[in-house]
C-alpha atoms as a PDB file:
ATOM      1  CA  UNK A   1     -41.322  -0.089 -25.561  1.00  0.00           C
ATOM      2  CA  UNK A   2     -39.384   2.666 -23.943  1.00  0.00           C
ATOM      3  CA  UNK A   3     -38.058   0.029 -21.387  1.00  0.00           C
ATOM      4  CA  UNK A   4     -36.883  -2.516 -24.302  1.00  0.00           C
ATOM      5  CA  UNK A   5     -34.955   0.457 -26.259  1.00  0.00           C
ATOM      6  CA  UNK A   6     -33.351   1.674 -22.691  1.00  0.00           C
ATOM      7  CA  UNK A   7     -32.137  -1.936 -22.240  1.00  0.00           C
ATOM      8  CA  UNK A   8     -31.049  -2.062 -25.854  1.00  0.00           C
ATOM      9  CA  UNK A   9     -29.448   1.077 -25.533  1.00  0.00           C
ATOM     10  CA  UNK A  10     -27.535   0.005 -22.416  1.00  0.00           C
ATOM     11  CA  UNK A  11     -26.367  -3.035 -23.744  1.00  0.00           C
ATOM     12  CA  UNK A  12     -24.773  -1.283 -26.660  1.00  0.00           C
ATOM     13  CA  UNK A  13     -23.255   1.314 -24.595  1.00  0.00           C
ATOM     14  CA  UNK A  14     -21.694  -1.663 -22.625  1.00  0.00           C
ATOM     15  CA  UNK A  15     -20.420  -3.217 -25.630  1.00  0.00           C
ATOM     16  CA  UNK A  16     -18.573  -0.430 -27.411  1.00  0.00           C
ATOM     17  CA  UNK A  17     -17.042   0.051 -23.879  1.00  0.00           C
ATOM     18  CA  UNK A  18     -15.196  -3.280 -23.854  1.00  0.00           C
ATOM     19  CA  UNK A  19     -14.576  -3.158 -27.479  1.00  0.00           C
ATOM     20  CA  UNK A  20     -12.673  -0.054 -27.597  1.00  0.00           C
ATOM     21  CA  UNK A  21     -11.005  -1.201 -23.884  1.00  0.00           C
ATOM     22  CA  UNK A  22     -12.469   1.766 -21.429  1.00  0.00           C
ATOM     23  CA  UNK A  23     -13.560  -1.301 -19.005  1.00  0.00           C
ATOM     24  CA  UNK A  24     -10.709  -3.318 -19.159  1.00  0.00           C
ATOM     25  CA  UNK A  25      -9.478  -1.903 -15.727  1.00  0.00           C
ATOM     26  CA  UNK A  26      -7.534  -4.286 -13.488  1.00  0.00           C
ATOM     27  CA  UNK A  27      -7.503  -3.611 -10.345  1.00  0.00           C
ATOM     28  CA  UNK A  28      -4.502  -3.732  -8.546  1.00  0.00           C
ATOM     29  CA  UNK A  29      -5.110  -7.448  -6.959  1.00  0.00           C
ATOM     30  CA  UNK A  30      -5.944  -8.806  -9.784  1.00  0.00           C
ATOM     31  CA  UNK A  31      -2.821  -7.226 -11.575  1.00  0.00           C
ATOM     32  CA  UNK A  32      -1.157  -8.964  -8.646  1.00  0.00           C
ATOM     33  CA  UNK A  33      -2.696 -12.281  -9.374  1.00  0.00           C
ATOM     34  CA  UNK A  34      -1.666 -12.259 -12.666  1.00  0.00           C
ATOM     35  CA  UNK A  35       1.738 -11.879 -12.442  1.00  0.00           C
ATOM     36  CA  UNK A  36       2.229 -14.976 -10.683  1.00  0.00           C
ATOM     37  CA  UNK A  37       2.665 -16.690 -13.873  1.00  0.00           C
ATOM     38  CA  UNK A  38       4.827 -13.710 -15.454  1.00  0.00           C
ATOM     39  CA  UNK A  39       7.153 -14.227 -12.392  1.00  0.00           C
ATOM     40  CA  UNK A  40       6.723 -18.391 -13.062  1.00  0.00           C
ATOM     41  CA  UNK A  41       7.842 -18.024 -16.770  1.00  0.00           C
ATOM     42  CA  UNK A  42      10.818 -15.557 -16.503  1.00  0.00           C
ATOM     43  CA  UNK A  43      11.669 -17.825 -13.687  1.00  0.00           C
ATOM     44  CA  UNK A  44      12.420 -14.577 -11.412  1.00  0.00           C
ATOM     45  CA  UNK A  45      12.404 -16.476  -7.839  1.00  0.00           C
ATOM     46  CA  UNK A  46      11.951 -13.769  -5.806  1.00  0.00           C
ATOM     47  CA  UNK A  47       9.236 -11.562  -7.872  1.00  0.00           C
ATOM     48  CA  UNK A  48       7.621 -15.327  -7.280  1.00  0.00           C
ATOM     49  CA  UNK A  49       7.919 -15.369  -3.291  1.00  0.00           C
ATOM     50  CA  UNK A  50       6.553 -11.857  -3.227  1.00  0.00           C
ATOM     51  CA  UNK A  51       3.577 -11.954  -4.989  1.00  0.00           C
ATOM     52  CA  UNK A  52       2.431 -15.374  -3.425  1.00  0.00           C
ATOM     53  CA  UNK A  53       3.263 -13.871  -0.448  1.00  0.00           C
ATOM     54  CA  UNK A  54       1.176 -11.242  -1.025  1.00  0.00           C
ATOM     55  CA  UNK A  55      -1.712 -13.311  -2.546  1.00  0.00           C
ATOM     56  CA  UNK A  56      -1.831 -14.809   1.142  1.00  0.00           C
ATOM     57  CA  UNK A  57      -1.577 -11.898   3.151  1.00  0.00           C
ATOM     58  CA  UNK A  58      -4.711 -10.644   0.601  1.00  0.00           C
ATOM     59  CA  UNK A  59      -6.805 -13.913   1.248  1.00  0.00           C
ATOM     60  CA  UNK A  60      -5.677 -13.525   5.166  1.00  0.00           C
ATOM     61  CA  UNK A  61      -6.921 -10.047   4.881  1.00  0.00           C
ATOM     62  CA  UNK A  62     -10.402 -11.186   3.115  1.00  0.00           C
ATOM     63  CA  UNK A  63     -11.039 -13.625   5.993  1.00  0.00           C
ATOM     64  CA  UNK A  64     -10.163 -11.346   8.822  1.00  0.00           C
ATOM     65  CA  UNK A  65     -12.698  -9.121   7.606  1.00  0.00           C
ATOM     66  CA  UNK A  66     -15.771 -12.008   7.208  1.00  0.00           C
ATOM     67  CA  UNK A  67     -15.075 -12.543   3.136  1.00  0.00           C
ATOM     68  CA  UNK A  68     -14.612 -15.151   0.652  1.00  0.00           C
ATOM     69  CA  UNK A  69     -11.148 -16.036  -0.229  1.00  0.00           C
ATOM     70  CA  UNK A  70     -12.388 -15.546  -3.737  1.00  0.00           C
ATOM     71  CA  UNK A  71     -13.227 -12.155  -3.163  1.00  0.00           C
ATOM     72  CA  UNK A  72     -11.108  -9.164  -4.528  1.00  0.00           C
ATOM     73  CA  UNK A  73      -9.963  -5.860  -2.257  1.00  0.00           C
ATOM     74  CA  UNK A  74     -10.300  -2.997  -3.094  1.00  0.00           C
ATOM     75  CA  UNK A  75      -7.232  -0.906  -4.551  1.00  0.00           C
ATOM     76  CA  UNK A  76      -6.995   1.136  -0.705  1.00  0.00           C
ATOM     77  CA  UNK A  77      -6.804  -2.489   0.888  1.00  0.00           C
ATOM     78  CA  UNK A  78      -4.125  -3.650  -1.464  1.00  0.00           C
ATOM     79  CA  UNK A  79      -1.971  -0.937  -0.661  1.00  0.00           C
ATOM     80  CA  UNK A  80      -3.100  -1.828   3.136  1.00  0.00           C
ATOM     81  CA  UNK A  81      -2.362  -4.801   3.417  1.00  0.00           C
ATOM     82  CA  UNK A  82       1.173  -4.241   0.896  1.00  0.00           C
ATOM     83  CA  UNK A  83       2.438  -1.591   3.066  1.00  0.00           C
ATOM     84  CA  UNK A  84       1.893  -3.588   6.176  1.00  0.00           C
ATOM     85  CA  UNK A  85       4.369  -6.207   4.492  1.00  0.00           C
ATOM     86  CA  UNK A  86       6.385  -4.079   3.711  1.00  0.00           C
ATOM     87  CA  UNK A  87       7.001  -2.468   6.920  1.00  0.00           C
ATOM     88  CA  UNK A  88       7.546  -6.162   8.391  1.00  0.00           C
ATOM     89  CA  UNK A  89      10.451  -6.228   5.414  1.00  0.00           C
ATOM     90  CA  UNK A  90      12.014  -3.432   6.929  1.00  0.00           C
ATOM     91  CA  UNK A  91      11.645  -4.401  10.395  1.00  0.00           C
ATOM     92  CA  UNK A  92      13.171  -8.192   9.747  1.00  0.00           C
ATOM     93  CA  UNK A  93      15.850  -6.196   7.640  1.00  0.00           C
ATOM     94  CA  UNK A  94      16.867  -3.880  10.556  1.00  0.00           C
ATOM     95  CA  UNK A  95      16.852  -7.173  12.996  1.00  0.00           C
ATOM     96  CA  UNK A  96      18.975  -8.992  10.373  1.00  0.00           C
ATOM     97  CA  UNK A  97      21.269  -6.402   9.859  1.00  0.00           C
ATOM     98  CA  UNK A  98      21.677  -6.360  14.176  1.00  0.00           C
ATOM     99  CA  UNK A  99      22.115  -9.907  14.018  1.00  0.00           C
ATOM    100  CA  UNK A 100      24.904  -9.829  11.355  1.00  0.00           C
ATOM    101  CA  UNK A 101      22.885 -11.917   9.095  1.00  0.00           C
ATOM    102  CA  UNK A 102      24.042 -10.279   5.161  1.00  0.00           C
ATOM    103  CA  UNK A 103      22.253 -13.294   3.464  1.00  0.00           C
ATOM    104  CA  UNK A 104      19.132 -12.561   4.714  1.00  0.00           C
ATOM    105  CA  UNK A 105      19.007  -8.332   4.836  1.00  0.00           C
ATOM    106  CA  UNK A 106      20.093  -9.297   1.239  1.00  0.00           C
ATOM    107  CA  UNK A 107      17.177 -11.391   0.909  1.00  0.00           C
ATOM    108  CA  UNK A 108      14.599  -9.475   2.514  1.00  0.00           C
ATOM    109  CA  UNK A 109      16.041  -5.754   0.667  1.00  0.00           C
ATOM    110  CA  UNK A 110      15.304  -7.432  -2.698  1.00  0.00           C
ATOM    111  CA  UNK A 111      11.813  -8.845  -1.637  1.00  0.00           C
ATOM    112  CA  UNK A 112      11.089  -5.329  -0.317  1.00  0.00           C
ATOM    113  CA  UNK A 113      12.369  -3.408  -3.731  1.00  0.00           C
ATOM    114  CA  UNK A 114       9.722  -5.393  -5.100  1.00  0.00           C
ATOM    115  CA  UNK A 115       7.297  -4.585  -2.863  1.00  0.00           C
ATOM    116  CA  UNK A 116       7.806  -0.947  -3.469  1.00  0.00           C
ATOM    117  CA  UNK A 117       7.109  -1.101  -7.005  1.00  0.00           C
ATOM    118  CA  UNK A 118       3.596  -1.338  -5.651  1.00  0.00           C
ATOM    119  CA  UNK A 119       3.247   1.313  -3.320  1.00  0.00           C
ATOM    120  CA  UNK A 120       2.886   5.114  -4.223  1.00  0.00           C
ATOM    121  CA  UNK A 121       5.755   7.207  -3.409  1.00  0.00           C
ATOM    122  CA  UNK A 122       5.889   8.355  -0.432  1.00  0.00           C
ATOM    123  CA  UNK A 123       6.186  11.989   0.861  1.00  0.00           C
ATOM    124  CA  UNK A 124       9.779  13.231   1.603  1.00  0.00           C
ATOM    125  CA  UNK A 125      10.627  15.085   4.820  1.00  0.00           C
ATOM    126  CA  UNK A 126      10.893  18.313   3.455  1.00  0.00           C
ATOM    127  CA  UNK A 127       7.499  18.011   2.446  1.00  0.00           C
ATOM    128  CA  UNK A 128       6.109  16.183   5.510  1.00  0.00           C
ATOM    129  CA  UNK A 129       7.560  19.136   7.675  1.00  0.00           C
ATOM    130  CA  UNK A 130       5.510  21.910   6.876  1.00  0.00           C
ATOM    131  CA  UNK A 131       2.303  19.814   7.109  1.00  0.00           C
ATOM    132  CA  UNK A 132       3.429  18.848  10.663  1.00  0.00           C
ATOM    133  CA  UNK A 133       4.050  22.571  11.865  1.00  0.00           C
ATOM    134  CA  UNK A 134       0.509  23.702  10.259  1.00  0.00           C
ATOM    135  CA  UNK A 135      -0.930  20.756  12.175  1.00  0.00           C
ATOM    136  CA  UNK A 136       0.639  21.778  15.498  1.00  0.00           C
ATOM    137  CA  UNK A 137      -0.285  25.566  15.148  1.00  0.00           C
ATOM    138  CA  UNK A 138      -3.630  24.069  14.384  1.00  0.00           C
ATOM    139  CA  UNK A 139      -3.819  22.303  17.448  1.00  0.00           C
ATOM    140  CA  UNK A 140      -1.876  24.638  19.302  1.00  0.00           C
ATOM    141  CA  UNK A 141       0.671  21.985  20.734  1.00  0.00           C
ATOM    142  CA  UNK A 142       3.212  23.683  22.338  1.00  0.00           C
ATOM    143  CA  UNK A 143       4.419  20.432  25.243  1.00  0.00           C
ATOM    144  CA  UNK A 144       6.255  17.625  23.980  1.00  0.00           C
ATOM    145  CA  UNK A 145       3.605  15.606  26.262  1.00  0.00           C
ATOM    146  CA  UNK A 146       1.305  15.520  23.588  1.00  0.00           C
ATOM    147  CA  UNK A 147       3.147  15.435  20.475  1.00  0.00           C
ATOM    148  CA  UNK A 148       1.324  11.148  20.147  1.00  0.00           C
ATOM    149  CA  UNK A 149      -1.359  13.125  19.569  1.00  0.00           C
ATOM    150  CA  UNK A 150       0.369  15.308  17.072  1.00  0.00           C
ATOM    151  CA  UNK A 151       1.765  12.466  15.329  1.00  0.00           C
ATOM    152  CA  UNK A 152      -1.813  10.755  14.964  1.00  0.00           C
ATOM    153  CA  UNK A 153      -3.103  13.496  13.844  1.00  0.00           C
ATOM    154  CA  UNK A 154      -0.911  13.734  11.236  1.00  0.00           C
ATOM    155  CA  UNK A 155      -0.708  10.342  10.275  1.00  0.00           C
ATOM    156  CA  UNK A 156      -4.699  10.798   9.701  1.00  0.00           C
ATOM    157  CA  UNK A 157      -4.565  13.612   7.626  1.00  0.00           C
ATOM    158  CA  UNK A 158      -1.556  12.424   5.072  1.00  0.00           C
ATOM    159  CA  UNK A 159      -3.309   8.512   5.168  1.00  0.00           C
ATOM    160  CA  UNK A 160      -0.108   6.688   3.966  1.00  0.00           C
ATOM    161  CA  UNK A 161       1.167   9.083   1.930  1.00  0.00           C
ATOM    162  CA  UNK A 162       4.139   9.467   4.630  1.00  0.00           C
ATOM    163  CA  UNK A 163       6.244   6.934   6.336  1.00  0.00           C
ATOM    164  CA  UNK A 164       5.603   7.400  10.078  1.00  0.00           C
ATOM    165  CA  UNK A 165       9.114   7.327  11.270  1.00  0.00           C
ATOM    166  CA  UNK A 166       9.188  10.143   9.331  1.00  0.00           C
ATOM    167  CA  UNK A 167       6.859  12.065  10.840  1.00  0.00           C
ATOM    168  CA  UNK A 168       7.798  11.015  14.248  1.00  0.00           C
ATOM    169  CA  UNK A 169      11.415  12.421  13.652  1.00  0.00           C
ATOM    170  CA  UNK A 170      10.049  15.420  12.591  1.00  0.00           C
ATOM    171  CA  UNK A 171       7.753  15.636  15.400  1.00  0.00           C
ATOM    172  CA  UNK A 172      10.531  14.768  18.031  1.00  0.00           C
ATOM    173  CA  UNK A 173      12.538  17.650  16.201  1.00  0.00           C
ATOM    174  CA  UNK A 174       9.720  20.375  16.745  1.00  0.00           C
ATOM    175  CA  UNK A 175      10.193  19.349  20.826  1.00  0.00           C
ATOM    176  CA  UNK A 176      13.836  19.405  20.848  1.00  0.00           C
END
């Protein structure tokens, strides 16, 4: 008896959850998936190249790591595997911008504005600085010879929350 009522009770507890919405959480690839179609229907081109673009590098990412393609990542791997495209954006950008190709920095700026709609904001200098000086007083760096270390220690403690160029500059800055 007690296990039928438990069961009972669970199931109702479940329903009243989805009724009044407190389980209708999407995670962030599947908010991705969906707006494939949203991008198809307002016709918006590029919105269209960057989420199938990103559908791919998500399905490249569930294979790499011995998944189903129909598998879903987890919000942290989204943001993974989104700020690894992005930082190719940026890199093509700064080789098409050496190579005096406008069309395509124009391209790839408005395929990465997109891609930072996804991504959390990351942490300015100002507030990346202090961090890095507590973290080399910590450590008690004082050569320039070790400041990699420095910088991957860094990087581990703020875990994509700051660009690492950013903390490299500041880093390099310390040494100066």
């Amino acid at each position: 008896v007690v296990s039928v009522s438990r069961k009972i009770f669970l199931y109702i507890i479940v329903v009243l959850y989805h009724k009044f919405g407190i389980l209708n959480y999407m995670s962030l690839h599947e908010q991705i998936k969906s707006e494939v179609k949203e991008a198809m229907l307002a016709k918006d081109t590029v919105r269209l190249d960057v989420v199938r673009g990103l559908l791919t590098a998500f399905m490249n990412e569930l294979v790499a790591t011995n998944r189903t393609p129909q598998e879903m990542l987890s919000d942290d791997e989204v943001l993974k595997v989104i700020s690894r495209v992005a930082k190719q954006r940026k890199d093509s950008i700064e080789q098409f911008a050496n190579a005096n190709r406008q069309d395509l920095v124009d391209e790839d700026t408005a395929q990465l504005t997109i891609l930072e709609k996804y991504l959390p904001t990351l942490m300015s200098a100002d507030e990346v600085r202090p961090i890095v000086e507590a973290k080399k007083a910590e450590l008690g760096i004082t050569d320039k010879a070790k400041a990699g270390q420095l910088v991957g220690a860094v990087m581990k403690d703020l875990a994509g929350k700051a660009d690492g160029m950013v903390v490299k500059n500041i880093v390099d800055g310390l040494f100066d």
